[in-house]
PDB file of N, CA and C in Angstrom:
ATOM      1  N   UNK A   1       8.850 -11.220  -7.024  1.00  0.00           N
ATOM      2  CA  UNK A   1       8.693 -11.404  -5.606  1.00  0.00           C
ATOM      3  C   UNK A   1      10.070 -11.366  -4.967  1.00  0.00           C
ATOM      4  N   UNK A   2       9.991 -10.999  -3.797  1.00  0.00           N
ATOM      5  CA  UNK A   2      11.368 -10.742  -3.129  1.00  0.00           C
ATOM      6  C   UNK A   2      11.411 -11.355  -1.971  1.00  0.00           C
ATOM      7  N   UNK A   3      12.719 -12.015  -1.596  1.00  0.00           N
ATOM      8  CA  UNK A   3      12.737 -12.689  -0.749  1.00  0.00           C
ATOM      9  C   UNK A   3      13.227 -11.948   0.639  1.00  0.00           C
ATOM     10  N   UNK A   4      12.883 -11.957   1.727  1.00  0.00           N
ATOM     11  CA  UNK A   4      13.314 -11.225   2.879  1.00  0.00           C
ATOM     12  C   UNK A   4      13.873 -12.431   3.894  1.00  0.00           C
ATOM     13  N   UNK A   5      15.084 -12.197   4.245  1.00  0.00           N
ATOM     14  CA  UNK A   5      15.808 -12.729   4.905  1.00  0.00           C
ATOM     15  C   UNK A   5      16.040 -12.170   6.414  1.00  0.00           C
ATOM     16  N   UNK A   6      15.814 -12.775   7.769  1.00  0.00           N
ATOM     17  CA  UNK A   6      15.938 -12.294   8.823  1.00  0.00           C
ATOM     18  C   UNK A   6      17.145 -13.426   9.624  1.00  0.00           C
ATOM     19  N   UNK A   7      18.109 -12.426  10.186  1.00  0.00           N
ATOM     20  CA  UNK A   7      18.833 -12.960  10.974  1.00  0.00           C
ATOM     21  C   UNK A   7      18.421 -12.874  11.894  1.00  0.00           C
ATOM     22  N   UNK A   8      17.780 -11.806  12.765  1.00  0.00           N
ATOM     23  CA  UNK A   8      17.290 -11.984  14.259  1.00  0.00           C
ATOM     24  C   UNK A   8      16.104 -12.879  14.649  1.00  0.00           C
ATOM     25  N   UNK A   9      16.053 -13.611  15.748  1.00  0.00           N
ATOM     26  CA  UNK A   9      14.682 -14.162  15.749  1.00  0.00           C
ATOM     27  C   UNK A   9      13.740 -13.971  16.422  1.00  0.00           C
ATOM     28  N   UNK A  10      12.504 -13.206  16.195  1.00  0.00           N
ATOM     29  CA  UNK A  10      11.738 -12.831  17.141  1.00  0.00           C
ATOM     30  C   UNK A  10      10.350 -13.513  16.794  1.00  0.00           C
ATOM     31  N   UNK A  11       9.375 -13.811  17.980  1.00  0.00           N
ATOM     32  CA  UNK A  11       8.316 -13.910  17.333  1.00  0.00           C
ATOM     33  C   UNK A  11       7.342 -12.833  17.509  1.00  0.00           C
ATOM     34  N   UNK A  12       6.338 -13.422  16.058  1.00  0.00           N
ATOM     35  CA  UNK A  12       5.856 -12.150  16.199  1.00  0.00           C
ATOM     36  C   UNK A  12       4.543 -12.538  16.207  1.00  0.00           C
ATOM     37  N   UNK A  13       3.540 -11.063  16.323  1.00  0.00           N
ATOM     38  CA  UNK A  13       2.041 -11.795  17.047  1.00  0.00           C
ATOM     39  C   UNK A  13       1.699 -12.061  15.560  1.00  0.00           C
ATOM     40  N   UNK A  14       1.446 -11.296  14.286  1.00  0.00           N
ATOM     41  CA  UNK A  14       1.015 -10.933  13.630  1.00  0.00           C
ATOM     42  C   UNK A  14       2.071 -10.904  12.385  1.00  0.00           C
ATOM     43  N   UNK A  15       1.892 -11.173  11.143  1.00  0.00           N
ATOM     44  CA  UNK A  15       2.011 -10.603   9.504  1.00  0.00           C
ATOM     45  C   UNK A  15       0.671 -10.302   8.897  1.00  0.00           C
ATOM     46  N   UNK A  16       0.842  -9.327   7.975  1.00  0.00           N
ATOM     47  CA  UNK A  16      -0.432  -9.089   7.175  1.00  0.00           C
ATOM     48  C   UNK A  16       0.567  -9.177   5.824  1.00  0.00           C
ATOM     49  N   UNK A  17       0.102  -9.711   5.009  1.00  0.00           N
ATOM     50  CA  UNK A  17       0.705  -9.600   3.512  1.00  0.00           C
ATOM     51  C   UNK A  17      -0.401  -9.201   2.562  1.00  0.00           C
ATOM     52  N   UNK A  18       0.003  -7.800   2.055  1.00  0.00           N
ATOM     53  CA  UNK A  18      -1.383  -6.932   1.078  1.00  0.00           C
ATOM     54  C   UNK A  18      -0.571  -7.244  -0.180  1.00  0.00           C
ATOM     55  N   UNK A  19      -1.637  -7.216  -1.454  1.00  0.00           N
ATOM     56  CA  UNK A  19      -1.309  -7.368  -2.203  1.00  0.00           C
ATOM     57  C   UNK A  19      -2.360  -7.134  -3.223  1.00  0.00           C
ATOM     58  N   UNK A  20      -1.648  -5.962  -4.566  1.00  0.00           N
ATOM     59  CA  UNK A  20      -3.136  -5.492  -5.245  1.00  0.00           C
ATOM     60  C   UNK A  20      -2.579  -6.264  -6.957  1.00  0.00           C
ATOM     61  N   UNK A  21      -4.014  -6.365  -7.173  1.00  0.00           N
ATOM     62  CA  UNK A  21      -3.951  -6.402  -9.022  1.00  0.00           C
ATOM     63  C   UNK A  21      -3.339  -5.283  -9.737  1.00  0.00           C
ATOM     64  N   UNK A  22      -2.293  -5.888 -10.920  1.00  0.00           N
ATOM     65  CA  UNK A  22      -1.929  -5.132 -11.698  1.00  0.00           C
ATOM     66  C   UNK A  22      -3.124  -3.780 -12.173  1.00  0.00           C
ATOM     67  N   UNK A  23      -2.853  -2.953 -12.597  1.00  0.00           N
ATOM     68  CA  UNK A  23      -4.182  -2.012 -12.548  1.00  0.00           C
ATOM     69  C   UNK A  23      -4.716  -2.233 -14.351  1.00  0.00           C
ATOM     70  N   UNK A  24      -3.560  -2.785 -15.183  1.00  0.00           N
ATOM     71  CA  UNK A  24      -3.911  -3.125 -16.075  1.00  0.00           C
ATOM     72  C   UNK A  24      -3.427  -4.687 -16.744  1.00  0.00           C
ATOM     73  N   UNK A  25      -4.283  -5.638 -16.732  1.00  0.00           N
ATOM     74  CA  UNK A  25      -3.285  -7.093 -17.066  1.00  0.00           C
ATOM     75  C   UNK A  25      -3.603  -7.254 -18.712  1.00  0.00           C
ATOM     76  N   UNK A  26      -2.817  -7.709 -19.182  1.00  0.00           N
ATOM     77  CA  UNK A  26      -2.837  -8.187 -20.789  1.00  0.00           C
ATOM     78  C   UNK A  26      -2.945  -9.736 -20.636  1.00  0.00           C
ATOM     79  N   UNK A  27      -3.735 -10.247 -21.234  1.00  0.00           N
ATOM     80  CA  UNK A  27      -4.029 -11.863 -21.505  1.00  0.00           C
ATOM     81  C   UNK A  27      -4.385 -11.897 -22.647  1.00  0.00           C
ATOM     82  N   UNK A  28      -4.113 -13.655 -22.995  1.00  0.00           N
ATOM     83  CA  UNK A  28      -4.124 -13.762 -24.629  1.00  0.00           C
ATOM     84  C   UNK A  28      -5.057 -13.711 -25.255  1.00  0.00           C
ATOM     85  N   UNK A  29      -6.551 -13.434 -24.586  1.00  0.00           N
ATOM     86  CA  UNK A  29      -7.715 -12.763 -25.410  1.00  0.00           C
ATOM     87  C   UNK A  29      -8.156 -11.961 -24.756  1.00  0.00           C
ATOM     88  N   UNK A  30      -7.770 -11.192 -23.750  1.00  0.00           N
ATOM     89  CA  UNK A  30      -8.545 -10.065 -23.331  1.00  0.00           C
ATOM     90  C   UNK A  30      -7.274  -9.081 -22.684  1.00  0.00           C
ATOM     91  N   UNK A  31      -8.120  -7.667 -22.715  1.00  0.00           N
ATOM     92  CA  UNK A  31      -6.848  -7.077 -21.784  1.00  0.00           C
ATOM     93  C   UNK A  31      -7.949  -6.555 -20.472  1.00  0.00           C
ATOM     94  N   UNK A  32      -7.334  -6.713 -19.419  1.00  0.00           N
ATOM     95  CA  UNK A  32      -8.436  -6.709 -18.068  1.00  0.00           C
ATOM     96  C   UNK A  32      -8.099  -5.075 -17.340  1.00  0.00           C
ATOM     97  N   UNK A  33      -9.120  -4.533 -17.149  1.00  0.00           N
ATOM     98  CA  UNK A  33      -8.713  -2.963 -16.561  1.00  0.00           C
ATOM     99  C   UNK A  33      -9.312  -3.305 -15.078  1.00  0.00           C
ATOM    100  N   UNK A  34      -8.441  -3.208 -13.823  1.00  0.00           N
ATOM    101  CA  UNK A  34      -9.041  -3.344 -12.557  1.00  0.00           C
ATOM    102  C   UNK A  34      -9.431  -2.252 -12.039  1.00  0.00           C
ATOM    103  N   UNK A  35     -10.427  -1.777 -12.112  1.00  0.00           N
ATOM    104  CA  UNK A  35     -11.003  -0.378 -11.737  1.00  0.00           C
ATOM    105  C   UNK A  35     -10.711  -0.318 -10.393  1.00  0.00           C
ATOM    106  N   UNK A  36     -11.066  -1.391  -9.133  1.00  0.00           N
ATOM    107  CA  UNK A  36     -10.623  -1.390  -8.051  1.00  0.00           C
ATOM    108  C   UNK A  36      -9.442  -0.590  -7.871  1.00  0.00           C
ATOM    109  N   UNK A  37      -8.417  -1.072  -8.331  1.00  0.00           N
ATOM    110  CA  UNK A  37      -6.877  -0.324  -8.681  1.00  0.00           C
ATOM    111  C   UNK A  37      -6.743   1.451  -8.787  1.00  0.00           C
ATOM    112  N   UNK A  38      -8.022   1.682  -9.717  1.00  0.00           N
ATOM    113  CA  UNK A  38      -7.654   3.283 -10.404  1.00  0.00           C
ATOM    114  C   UNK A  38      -8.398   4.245  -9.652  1.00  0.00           C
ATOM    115  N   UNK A  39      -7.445   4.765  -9.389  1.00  0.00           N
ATOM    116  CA  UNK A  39      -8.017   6.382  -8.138  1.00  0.00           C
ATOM    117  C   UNK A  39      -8.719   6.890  -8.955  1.00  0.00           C
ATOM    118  N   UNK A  40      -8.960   7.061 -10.008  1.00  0.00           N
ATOM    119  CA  UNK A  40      -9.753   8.029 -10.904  1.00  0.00           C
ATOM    120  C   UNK A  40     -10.876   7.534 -10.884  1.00  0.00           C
ATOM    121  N   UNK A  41     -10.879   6.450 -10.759  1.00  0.00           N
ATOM    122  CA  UNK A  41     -12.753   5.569 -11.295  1.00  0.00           C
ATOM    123  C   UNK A  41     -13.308   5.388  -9.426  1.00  0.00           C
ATOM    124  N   UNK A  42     -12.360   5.559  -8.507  1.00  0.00           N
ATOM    125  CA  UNK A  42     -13.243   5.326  -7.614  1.00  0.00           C
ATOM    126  C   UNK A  42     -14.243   6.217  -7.018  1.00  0.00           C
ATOM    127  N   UNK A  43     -15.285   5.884  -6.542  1.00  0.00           N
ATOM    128  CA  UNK A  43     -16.707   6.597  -6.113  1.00  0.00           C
ATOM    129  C   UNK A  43     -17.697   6.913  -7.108  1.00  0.00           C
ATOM    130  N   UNK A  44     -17.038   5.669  -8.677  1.00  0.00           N
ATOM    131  CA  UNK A  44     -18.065   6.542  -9.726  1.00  0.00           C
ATOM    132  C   UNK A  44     -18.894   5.667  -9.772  1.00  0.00           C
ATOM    133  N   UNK A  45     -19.532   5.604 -11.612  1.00  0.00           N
ATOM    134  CA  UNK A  45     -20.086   4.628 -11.621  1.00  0.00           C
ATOM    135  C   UNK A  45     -19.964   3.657 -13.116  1.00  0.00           C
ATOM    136  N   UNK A  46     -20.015   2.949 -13.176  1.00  0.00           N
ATOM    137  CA  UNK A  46     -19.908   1.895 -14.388  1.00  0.00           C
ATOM    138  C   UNK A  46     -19.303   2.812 -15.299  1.00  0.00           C
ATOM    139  N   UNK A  47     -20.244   3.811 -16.065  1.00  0.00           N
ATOM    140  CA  UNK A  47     -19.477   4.696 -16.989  1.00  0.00           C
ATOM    141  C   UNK A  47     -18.530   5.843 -16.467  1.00  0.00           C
ATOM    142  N   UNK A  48     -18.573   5.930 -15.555  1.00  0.00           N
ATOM    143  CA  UNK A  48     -17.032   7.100 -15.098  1.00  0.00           C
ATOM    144  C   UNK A  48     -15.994   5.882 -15.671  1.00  0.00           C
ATOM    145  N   UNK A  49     -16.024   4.628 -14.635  1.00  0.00           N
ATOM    146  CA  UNK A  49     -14.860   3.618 -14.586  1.00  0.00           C
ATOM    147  C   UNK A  49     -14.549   3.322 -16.525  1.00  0.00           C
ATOM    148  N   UNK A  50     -15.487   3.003 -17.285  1.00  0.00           N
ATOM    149  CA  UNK A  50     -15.353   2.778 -18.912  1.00  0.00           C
ATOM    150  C   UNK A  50     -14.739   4.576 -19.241  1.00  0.00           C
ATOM    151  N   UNK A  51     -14.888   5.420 -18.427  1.00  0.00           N
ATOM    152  CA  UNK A  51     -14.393   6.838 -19.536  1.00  0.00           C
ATOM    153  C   UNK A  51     -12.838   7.069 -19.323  1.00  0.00           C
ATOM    154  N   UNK A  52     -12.225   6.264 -18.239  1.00  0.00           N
ATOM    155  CA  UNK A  52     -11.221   6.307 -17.452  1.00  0.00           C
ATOM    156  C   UNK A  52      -9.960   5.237 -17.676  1.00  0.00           C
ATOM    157  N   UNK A  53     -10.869   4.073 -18.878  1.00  0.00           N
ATOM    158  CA  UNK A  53      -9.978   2.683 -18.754  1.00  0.00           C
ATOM    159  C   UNK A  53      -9.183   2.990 -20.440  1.00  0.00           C
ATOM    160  N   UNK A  54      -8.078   2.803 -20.354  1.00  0.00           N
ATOM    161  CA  UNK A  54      -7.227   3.047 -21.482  1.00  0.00           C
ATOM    162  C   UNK A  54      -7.957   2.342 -22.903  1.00  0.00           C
ATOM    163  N   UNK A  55      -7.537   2.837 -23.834  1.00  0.00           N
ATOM    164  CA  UNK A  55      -8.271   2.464 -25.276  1.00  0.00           C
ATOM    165  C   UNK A  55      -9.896   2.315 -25.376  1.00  0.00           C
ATOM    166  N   UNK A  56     -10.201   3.209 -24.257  1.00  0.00           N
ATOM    167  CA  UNK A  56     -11.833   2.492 -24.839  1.00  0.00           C
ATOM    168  C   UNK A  56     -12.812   3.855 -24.541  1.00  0.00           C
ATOM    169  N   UNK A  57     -13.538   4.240 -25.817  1.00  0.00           N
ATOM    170  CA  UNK A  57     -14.339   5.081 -26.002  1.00  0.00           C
ATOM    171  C   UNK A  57     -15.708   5.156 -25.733  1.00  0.00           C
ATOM    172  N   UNK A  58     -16.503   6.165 -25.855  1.00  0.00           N
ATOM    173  CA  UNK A  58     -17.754   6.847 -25.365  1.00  0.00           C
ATOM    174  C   UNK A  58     -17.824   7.895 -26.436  1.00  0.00           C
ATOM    175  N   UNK A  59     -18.278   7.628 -27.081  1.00  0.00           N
ATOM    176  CA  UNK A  59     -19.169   8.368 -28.296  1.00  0.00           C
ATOM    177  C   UNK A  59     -20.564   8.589 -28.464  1.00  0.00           C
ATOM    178  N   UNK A  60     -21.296   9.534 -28.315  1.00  0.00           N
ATOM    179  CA  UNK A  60     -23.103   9.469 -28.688  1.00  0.00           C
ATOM    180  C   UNK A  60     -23.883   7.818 -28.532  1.00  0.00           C
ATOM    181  N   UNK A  61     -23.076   7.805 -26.717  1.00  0.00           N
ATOM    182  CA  UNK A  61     -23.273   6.291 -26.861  1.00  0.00           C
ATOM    183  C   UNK A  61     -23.384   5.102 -26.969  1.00  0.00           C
ATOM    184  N   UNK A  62     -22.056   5.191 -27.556  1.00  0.00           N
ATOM    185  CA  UNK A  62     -21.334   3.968 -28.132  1.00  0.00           C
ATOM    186  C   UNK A  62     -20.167   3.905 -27.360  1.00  0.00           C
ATOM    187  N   UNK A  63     -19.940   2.560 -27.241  1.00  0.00           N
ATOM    188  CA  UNK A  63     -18.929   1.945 -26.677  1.00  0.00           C
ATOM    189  C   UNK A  63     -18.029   1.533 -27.308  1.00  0.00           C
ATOM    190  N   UNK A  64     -16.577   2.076 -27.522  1.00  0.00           N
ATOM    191  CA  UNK A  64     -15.591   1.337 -29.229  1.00  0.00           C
ATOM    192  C   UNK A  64     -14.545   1.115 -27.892  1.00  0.00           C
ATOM    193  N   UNK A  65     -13.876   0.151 -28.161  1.00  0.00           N
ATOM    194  CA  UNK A  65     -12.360  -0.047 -28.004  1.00  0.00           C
ATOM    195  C   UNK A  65     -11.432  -0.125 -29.321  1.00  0.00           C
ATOM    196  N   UNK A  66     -10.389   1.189 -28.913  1.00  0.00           N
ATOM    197  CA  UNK A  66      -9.690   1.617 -30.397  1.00  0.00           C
ATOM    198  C   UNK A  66      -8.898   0.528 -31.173  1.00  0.00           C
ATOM    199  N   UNK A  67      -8.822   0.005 -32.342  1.00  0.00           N
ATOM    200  CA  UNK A  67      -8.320  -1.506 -32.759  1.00  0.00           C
ATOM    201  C   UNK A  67      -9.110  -2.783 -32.647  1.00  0.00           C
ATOM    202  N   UNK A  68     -10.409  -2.458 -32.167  1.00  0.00           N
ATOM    203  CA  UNK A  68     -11.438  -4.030 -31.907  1.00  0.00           C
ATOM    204  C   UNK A  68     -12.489  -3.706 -32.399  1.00  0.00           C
ATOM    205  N   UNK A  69     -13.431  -4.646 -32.795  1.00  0.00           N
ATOM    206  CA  UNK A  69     -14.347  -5.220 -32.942  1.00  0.00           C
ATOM    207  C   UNK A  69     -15.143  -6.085 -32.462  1.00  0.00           C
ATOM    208  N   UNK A  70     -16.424  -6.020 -32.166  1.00  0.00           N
ATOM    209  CA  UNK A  70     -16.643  -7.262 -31.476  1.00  0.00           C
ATOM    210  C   UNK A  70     -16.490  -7.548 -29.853  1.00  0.00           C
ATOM    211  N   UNK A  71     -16.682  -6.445 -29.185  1.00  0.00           N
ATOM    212  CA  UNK A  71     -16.024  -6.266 -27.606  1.00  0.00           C
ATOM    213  C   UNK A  71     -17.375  -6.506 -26.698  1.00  0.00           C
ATOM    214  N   UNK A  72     -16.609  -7.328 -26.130  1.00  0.00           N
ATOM    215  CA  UNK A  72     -17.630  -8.172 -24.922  1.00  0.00           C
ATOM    216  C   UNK A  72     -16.843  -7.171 -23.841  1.00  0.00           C
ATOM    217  N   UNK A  73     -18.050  -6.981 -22.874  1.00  0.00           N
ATOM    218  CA  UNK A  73     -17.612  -6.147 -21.351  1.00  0.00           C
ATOM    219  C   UNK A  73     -18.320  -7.052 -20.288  1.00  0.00           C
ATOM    220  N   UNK A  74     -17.094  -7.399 -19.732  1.00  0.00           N
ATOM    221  CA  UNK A  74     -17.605  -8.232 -18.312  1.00  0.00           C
ATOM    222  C   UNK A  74     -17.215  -7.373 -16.885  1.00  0.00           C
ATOM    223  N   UNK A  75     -18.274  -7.490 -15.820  1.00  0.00           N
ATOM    224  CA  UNK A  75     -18.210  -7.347 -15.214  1.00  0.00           C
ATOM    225  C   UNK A  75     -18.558  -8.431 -13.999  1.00  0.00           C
ATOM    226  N   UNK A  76     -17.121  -8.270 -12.527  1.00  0.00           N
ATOM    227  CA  UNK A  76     -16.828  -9.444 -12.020  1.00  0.00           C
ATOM    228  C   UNK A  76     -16.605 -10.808 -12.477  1.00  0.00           C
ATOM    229  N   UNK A  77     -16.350 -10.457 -13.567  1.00  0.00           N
ATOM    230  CA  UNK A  77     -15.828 -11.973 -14.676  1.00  0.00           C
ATOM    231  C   UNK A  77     -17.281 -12.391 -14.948  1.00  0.00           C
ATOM    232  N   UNK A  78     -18.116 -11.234 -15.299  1.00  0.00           N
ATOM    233  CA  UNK A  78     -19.543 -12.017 -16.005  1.00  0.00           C
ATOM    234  C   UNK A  78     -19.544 -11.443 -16.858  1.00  0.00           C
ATOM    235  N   UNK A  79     -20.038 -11.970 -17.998  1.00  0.00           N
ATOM    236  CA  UNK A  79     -20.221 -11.192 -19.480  1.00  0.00           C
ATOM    237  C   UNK A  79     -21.198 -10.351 -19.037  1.00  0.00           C
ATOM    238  N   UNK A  80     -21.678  -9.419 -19.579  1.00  0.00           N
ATOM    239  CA  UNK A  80     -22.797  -7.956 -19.640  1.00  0.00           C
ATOM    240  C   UNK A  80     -23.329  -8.169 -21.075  1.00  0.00           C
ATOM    241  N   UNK A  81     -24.504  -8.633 -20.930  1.00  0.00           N
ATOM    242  CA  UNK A  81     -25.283  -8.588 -22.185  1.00  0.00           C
ATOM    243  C   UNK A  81     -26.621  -7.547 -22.702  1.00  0.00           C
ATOM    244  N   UNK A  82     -25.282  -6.155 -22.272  1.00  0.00           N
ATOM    245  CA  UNK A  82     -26.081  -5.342 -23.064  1.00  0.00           C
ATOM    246  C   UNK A  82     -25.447  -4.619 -24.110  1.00  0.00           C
ATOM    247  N   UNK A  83     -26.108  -3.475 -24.573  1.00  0.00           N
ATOM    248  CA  UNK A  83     -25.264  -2.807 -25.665  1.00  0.00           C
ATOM    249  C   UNK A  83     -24.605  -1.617 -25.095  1.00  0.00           C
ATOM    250  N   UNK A  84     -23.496  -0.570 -25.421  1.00  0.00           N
ATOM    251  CA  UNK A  84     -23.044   0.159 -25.493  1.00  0.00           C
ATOM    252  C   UNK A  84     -24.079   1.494 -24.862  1.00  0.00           C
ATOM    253  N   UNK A  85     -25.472   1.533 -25.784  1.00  0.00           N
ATOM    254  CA  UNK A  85     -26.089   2.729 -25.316  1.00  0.00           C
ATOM    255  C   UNK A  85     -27.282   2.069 -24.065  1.00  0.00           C
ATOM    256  N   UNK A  86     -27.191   1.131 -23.674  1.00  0.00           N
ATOM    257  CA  UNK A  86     -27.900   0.383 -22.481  1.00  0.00           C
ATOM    258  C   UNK A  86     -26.552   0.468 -21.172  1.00  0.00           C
ATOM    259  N   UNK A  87     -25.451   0.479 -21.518  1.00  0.00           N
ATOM    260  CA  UNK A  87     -24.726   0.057 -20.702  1.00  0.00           C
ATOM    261  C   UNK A  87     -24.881   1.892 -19.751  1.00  0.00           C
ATOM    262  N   UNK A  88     -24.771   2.299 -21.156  1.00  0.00           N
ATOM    263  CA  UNK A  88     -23.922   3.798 -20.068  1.00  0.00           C
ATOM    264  C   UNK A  88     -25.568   4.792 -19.598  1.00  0.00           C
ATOM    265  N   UNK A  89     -26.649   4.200 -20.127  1.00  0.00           N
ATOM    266  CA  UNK A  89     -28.055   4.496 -19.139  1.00  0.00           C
ATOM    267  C   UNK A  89     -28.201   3.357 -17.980  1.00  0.00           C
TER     268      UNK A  89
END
């Protein structure tokens, strides 16, 4: 974060301060892909956004993330309790 320093003093009507999610965050049990973030996944749908998110595959169906096992997919921070070939019908 950066600090902005003003010598003049004016007032003003208005600030807007925007501010987006990393497009990819690493945490100590999950790594989070913000589709919001990625020009590529926008206007699609669930599976455009999964064909688009780094390390993670679409095979005859199947859903792999390369190096895991065991991969839970949440969406809006809710788990999705379906499978791989439910998800992408």
């Amino acid at each position: 974060m950066e600090v902005l320093k003003v010598e003049d003093s004016r007032q003003l009507e208005e600030v807007v301060i925007k501010a987006k999610k990393k497009l990819i965050d690493r945490k100590v049990d999950r790594v989070v892909f913000n589709v919001e973030n990625s020009i590529t996944a926008t206007g699609g749908d669930a599976t455009d956004a999964l064909k688009v998110t780094p390390s993670v595959r679409i095979n005859n169906n199947t859903i792999t993330i390369v190096g895991r096992s065991n991969v839970a997919i949440l969406v809006n921070d809710k788990l999705v309790q379906f499978s791989g070939e439910d998800l992408i019908n």
